[in-house]
C-alpha atoms as a PDB file:
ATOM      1  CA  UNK A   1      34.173   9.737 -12.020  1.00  0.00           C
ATOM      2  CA  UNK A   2      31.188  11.962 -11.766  1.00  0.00           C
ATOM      3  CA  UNK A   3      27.782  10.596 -10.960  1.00  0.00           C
ATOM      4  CA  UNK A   4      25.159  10.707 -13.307  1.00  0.00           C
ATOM      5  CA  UNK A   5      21.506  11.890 -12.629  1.00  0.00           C
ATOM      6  CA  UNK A   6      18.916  10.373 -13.359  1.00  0.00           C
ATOM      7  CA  UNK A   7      16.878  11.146 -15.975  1.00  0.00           C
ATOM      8  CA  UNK A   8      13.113   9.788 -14.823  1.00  0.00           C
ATOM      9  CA  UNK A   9      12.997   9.663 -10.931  1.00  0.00           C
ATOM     10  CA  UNK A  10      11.294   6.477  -9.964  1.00  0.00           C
ATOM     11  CA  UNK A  11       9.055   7.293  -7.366  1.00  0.00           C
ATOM     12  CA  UNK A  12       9.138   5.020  -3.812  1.00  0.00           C
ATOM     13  CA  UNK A  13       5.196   4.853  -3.154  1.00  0.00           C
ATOM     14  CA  UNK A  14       3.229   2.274  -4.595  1.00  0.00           C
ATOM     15  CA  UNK A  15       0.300   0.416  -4.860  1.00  0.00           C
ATOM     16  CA  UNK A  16      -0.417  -2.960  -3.010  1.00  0.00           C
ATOM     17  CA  UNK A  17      -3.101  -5.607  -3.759  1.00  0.00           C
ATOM     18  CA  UNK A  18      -3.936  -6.478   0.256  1.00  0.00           C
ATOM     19  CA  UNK A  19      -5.993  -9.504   1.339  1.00  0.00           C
ATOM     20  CA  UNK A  20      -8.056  -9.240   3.911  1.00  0.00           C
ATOM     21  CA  UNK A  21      -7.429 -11.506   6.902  1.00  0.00           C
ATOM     22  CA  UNK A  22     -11.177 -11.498   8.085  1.00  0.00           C
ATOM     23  CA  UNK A  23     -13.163 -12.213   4.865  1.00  0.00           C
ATOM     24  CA  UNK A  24     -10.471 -13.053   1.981  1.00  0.00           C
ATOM     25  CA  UNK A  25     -11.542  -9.971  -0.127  1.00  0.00           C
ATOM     26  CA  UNK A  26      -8.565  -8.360  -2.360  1.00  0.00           C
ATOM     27  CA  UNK A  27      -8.318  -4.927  -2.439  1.00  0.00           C
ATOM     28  CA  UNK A  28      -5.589  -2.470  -3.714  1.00  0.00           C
ATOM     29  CA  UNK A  29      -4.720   0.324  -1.488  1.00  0.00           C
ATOM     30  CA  UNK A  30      -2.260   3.145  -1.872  1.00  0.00           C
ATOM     31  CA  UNK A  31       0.843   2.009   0.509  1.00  0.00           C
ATOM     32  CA  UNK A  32       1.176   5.587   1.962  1.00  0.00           C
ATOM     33  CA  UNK A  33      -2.462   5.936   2.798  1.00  0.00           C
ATOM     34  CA  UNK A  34      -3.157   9.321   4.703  1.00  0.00           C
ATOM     35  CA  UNK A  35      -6.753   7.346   6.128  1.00  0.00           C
ATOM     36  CA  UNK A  36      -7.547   4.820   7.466  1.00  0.00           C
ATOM     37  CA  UNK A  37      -8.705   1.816   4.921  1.00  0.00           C
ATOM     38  CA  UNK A  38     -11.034  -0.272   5.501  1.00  0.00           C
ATOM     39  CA  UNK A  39     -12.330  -3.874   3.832  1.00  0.00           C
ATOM     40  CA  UNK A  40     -15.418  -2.952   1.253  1.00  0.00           C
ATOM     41  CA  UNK A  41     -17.018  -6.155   2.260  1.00  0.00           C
ATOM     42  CA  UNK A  42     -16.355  -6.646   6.060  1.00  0.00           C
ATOM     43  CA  UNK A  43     -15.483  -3.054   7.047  1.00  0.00           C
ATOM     44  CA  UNK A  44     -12.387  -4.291   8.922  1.00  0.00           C
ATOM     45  CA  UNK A  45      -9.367  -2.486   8.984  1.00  0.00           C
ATOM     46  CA  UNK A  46      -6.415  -3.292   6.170  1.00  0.00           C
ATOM     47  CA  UNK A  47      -4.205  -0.003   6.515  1.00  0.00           C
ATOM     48  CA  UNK A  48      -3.303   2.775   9.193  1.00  0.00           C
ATOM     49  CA  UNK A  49      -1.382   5.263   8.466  1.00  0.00           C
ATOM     50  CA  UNK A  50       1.521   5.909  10.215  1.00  0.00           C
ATOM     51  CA  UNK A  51       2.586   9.513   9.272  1.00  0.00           C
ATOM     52  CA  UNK A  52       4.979   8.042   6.377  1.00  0.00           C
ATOM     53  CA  UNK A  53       4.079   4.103   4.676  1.00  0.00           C
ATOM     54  CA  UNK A  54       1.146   2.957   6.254  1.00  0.00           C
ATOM     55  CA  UNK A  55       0.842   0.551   8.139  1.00  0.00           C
ATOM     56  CA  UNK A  56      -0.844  -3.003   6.584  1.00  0.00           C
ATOM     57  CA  UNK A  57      -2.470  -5.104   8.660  1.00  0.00           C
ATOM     58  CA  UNK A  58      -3.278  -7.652   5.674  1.00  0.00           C
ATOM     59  CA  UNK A  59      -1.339  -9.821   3.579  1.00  0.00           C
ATOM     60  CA  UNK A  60       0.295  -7.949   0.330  1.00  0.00           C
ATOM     61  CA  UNK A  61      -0.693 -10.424  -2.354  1.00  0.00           C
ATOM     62  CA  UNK A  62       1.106  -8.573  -4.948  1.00  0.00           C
ATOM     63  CA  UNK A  63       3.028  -5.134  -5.561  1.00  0.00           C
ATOM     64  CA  UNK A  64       1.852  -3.061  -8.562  1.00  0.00           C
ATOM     65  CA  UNK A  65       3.307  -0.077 -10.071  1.00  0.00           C
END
């Protein structure tokens, strides 16, 4: 049997919907952020990037995308 490509690539990056642990705001970030990403409302940090996926230091509320 011979394998079949695939016609439309899914791509593995994707976007997350991250709560912040210090304030509760939501935020979506990209989840291979190349900076650093910080809360809008309490400046704190929610993603570092790690060369690859970044690293979240929030809780993913949901996966979009």
């Amino acid at each position: 049997m011979k394998k079949r490509k695939i016609l439309i690539p899914i791509p593995k990056s994707r976007f997350l919907r991250i709560k912040c642990p210090s304030c509760g705001n939501e935020q979506i970030v990209f989840d291979h952020a190349t900076f650093p990403v910080k809360c809008f409302v309490c400046s704190s940090l929610l993603a570092v990037p790690t060369g690859g996926k970044a690293k979240v230091l929030g809780e993913v509320v949901r996966v979009l995308g």
